[in-house]
Each structure stands twice: as structure tokens, then as C-alpha cells.
C-alpha atoms as a PDB file:
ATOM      1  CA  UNK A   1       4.901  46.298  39.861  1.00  0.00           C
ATOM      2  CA  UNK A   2       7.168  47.229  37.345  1.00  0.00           C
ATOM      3  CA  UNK A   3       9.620  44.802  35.878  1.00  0.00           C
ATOM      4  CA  UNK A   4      12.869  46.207  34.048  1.00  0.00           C
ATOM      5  CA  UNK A   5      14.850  43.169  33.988  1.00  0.00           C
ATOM      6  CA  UNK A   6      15.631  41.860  30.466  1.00  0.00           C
ATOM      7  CA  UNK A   7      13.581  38.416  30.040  1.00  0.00           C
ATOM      8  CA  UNK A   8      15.628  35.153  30.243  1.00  0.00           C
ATOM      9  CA  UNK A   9      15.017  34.147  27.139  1.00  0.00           C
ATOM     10  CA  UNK A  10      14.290  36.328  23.819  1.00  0.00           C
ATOM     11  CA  UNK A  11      12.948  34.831  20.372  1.00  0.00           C
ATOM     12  CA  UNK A  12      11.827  36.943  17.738  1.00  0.00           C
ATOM     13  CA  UNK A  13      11.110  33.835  15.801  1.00  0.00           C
ATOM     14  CA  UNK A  14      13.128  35.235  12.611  1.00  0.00           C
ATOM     15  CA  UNK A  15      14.130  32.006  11.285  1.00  0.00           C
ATOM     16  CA  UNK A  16      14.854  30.221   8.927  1.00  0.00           C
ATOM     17  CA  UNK A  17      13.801  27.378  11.657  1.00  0.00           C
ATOM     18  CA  UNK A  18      13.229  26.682  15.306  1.00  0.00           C
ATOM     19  CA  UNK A  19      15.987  27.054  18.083  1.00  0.00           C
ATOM     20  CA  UNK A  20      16.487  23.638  18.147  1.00  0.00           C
ATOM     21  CA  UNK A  21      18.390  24.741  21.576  1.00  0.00           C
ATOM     22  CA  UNK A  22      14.429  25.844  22.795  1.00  0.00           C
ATOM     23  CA  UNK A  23      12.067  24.122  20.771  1.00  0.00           C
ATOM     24  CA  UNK A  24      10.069  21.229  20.167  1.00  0.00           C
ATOM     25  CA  UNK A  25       7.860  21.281  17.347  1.00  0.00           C
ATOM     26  CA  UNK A  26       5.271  18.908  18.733  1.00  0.00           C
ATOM     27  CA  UNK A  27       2.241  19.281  20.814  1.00  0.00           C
ATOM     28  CA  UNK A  28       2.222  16.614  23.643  1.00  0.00           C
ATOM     29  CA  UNK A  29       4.390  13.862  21.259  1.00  0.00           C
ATOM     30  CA  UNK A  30       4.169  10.813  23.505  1.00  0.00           C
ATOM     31  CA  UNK A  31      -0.005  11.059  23.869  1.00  0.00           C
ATOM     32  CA  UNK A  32       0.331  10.500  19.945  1.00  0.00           C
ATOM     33  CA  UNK A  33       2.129   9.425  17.017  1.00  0.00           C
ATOM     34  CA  UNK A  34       4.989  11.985  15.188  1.00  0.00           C
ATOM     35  CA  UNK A  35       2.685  12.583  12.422  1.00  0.00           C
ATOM     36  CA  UNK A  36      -0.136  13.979  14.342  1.00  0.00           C
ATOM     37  CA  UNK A  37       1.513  15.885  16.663  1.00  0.00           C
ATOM     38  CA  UNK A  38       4.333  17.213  14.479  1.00  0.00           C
ATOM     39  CA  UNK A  39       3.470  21.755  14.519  1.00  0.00           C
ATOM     40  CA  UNK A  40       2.799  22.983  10.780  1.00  0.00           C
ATOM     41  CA  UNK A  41       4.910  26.612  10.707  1.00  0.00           C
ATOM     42  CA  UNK A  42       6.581  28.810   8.364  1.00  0.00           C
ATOM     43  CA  UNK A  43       8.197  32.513   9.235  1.00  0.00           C
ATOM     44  CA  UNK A  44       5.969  34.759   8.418  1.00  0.00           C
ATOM     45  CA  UNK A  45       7.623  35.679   4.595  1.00  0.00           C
ATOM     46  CA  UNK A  46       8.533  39.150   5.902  1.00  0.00           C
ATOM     47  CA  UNK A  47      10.889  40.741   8.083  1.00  0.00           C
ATOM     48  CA  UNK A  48       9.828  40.933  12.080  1.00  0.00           C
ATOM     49  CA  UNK A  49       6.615  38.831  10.919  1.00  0.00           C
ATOM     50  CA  UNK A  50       7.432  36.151  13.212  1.00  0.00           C
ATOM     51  CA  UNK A  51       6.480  32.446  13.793  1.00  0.00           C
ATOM     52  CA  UNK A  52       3.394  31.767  11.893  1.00  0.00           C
ATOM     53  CA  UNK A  53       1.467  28.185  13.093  1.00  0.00           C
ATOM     54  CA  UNK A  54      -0.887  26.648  11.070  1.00  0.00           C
ATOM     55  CA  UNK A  55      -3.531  24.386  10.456  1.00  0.00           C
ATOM     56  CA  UNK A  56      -3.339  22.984   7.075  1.00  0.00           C
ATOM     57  CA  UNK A  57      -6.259  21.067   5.211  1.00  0.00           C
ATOM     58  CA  UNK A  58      -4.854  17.993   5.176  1.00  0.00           C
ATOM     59  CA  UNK A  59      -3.522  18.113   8.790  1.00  0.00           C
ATOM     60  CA  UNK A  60      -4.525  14.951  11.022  1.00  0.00           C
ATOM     61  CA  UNK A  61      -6.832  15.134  14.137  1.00  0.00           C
ATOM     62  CA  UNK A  62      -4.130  14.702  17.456  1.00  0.00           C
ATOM     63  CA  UNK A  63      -5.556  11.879  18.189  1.00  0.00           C
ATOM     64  CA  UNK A  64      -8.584  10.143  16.123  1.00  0.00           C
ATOM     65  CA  UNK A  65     -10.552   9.223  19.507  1.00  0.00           C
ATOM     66  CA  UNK A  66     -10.160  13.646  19.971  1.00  0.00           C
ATOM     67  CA  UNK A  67     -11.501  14.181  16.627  1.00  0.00           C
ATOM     68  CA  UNK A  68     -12.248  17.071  15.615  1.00  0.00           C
ATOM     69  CA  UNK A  69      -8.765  18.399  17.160  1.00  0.00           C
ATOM     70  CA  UNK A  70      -5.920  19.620  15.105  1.00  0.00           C
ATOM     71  CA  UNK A  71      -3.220  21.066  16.307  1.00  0.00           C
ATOM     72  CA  UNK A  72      -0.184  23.241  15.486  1.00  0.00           C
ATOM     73  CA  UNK A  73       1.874  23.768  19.067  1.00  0.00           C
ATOM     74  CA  UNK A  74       5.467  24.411  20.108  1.00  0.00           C
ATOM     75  CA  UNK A  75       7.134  23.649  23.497  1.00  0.00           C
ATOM     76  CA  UNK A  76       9.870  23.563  25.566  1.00  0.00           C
ATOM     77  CA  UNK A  77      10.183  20.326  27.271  1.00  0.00           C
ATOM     78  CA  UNK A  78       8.448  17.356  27.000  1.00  0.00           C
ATOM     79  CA  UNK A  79       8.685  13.880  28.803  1.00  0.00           C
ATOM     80  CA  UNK A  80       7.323  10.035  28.972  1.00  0.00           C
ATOM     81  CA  UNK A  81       7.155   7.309  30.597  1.00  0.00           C
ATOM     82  CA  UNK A  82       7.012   3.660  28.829  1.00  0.00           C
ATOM     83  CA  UNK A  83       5.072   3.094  26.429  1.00  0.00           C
ATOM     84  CA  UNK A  84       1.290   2.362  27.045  1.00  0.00           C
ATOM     85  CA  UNK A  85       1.748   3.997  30.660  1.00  0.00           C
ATOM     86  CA  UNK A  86      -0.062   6.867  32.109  1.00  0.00           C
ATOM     87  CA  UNK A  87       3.214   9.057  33.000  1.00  0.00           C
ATOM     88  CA  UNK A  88       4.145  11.901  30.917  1.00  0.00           C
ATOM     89  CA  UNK A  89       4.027  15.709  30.771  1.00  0.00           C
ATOM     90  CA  UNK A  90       0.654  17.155  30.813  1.00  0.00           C
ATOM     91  CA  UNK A  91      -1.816  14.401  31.969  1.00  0.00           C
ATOM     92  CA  UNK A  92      -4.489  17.346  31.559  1.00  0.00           C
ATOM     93  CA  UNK A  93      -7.669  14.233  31.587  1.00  0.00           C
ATOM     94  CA  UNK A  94      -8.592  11.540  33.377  1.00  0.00           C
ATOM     95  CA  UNK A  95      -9.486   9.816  30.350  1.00  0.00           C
ATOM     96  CA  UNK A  96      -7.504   7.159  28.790  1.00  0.00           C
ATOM     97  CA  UNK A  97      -4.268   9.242  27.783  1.00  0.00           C
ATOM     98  CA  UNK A  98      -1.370   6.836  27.470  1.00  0.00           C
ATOM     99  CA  UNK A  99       2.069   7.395  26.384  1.00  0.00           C
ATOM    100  CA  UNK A 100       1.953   5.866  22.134  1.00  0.00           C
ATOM    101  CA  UNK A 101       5.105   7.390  21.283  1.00  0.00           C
ATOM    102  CA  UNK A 102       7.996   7.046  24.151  1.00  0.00           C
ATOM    103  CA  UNK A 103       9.951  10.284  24.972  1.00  0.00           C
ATOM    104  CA  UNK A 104      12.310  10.311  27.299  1.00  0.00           C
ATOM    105  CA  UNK A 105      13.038  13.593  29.305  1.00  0.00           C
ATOM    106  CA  UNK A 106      13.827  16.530  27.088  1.00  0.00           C
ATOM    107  CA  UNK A 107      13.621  20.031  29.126  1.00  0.00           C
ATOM    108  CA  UNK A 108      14.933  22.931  26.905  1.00  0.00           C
ATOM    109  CA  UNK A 109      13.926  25.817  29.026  1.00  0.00           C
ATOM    110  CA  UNK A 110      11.347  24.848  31.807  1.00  0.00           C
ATOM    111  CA  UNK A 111      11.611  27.904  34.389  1.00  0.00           C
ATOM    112  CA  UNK A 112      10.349  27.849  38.044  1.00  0.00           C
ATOM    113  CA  UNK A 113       9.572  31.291  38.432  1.00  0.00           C
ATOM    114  CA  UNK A 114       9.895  34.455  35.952  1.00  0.00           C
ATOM    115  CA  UNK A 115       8.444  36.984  33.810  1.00  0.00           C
ATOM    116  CA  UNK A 116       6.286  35.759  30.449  1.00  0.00           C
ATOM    117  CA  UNK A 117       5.861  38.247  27.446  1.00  0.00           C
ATOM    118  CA  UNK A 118       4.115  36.868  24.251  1.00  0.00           C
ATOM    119  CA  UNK A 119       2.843  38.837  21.500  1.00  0.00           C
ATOM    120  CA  UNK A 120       0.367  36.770  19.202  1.00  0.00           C
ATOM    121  CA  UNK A 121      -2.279  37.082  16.321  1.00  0.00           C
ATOM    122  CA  UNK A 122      -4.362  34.964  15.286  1.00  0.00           C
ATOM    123  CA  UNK A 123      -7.216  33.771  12.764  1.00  0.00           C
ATOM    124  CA  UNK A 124     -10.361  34.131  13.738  1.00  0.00           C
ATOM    125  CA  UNK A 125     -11.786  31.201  11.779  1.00  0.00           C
ATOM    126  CA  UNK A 126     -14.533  28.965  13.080  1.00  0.00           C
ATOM    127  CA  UNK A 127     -13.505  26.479  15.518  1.00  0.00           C
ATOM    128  CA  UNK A 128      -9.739  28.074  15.863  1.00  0.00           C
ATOM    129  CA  UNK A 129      -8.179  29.009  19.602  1.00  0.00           C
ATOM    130  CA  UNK A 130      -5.230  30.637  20.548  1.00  0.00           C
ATOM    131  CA  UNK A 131      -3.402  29.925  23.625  1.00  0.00           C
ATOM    132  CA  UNK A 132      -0.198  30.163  25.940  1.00  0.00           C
ATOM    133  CA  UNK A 133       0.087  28.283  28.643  1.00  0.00           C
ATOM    134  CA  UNK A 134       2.825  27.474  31.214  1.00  0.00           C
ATOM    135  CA  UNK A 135       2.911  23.514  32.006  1.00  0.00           C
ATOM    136  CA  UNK A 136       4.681  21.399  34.512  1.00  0.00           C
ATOM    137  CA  UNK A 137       7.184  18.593  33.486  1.00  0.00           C
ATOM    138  CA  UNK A 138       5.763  16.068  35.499  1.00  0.00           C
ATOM    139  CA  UNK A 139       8.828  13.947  36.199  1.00  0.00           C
ATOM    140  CA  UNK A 140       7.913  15.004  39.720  1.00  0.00           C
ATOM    141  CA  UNK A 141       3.784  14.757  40.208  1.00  0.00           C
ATOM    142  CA  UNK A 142       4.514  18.365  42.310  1.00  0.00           C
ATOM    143  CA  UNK A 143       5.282  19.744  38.692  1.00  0.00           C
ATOM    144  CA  UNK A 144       1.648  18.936  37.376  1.00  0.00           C
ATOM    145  CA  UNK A 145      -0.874  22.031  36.133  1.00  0.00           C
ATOM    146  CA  UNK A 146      -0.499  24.504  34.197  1.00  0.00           C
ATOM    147  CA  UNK A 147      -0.516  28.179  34.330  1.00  0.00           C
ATOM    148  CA  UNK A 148      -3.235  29.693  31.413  1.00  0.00           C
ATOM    149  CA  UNK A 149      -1.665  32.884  30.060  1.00  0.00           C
ATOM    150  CA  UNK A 150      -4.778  33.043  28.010  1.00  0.00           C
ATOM    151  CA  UNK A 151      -7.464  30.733  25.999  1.00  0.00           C
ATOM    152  CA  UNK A 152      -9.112  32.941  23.199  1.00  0.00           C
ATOM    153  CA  UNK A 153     -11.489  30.958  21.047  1.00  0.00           C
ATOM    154  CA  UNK A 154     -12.712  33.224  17.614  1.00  0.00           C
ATOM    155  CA  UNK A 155     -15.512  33.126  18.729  1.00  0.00           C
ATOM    156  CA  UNK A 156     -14.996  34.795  21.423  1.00  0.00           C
ATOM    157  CA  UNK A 157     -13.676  37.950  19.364  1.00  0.00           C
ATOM    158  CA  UNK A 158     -15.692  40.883  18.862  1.00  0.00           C
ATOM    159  CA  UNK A 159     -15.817  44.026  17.605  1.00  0.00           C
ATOM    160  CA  UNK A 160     -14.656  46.427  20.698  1.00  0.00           C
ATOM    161  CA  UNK A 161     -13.745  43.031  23.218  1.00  0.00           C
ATOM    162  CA  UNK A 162     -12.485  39.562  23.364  1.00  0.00           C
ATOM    163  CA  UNK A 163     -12.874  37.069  25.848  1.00  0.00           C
ATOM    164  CA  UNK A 164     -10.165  35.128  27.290  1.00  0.00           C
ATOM    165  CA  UNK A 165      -9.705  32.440  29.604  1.00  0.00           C
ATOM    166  CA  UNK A 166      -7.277  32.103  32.086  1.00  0.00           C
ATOM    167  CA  UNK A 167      -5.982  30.975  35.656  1.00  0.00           C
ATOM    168  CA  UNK A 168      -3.920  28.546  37.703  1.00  0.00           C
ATOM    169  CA  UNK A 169      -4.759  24.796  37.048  1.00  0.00           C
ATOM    170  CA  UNK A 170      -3.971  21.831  39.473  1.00  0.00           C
ATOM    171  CA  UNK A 171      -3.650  18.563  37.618  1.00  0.00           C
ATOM    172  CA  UNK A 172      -2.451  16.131  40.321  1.00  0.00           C
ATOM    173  CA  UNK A 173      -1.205  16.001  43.265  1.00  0.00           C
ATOM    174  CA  UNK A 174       0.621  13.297  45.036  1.00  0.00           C
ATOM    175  CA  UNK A 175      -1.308  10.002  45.431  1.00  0.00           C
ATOM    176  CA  UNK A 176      -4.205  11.043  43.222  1.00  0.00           C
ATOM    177  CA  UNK A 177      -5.437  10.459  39.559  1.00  0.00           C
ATOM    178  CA  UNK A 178      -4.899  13.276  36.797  1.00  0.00           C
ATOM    179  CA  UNK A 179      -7.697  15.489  36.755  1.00  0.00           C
END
């Protein structure tokens, strides 16, 4: 199938800051505090370089109890329950993850259906993974997974191939635990 439609939503990332009107420059806030889940970016320093994330030296782990784990994400929507609860977007583990920094419901551009292009590089340092994925809201537990565009860990890059994850993940459903 070939799609000709023009996408919903276009950013060439050319600065000299997020679409605050799209963005959120956090990586699951409410799972953590501000200053661990805050993204580390710049634009590139040339024209048409793009949206550059990165992991700086003296960047926090997300969470300390994840350690080793830092991470540099953007997102379009986020949401949490109370504080100390189990609700909010992305309960990807059973484990212990519970809101620490209330959000209430803030859903920029969170599609039901559509057409994804994204055009990445990345660093192929040790321990470093690239991903997109596409992740329910959860204010309804029917809007819980996530669609992997793609996982690529460095390590996974060769010469002439790279390996990338990818698929359809259920996290709950209604009545159940997050999985």
C-alpha cells in the first residue's frame, strides 16, 4: 500500500526549542522526579540537522532503583494519577512503579490511527538504544501498550545489518495488573 496523504503532523525539529504545542520534554515524568526525567537536547548546530538527544555525563539514572538507566526522551502526552498510586501512562512493569511526581492529563497529539514517519541516527556507544514507540494514554485501561516502531541497541549494529526489535505490546487489560 501506498500512502500519499501528507502526515498529520510535520516537525523538522529546526528550533530554537520544542513545539511546546507537541512536546514534552520528559520521559515518563510522574514515575520520577523533574530532574531525572527532564530530555537533555540541543538542534543539531546546523541547518536541517534536526533534534539531537543526549546523554550527558553528569545526567541522573531515571530512577536510582533502575540504575544504570539514563534517559533523554520526548513525548506527546503524558498523564497521572495521585501521587503514590499505580495509575499513569505507560505502566510498562509490574514492579513497583508509582506515580512520585503528579501530572495531570496533558495529551498534545495522541492519534488513534495514522501513518508514522521518523528518520533517526544515533550513537552507537556501549550500552546506548534508540527507539520509537507509539504508547497508550491510559486514562482508559483499553489505551494501555504500546506499538514498537523499532528498539535498536548498538550493539546490535553491524557492518552490512542491524537488528531491531519491534511489535504490538499489550500492557493491561481491564481487571488485570500491568504487565
Amino acid at each position: 500500500m501506498i500512502f500519499d496523504a501528507a502526515p498529520d503532523l510535520s516537525d523538522d525539529f529546526t528550533g530554537p526549542g520544542l513545539r511546546p504545542d507537541l512536546w514534552i520534554d520528559h520521559y515518563l515524568p510522574h514515575w520520577s522526579t523533574p530532574d531525572r526525567s527532564r530530555a537533555r537536547y540541543d538542534f543539531g548546530g546546523r541547518p536541517g540537522s534536526g533534534l539531537r538527544l543526549r546523554i550527558d555525563a553528569d545526567q541522573p539514572d531515571w530512577r536510582p532503583e533502575d540504575a544504570p538507566l539514563r534517559v533523554s526522551n520526548i513525548q506527546t502526552g503524558t498523564f497521572s494519577g495521585p501521587l503514590g498510586s499505580a495509575t499513569g501512562t505507560h505502566r510498562h512493569r509490574p514492579d513497583a512503579l508509582t506515580v512520585r511526581t503528579e501530572t495531570g492529563p496533558r495529551l498534545l497529539w495522541t492519534p488513534s490511527a495514522g501513518r508514522v514517519d521518523v528518520t533517526v541516527s544515533a550513537s552507537r556507544d556501549e550500552g546506548c538504544m534508540l527507539a520509537a514507540w507509539l504508547v497508550g494514554a491510559e486514562l482508559d485501561s483499553r489505551d494501555s501498550g504500546e506499538i514498537c516502531i523499532f528498539e535498536i541497541d548498538a550493539a546490535a549494529v553491524g557492518e552490512d545489518a542491524v537488528t531491531a526489535r519491534l511489535g504490538i505490546k499489550a500492557h493491561t487489560t481491564t481487571g488485570s495488573t500491568p504487565t
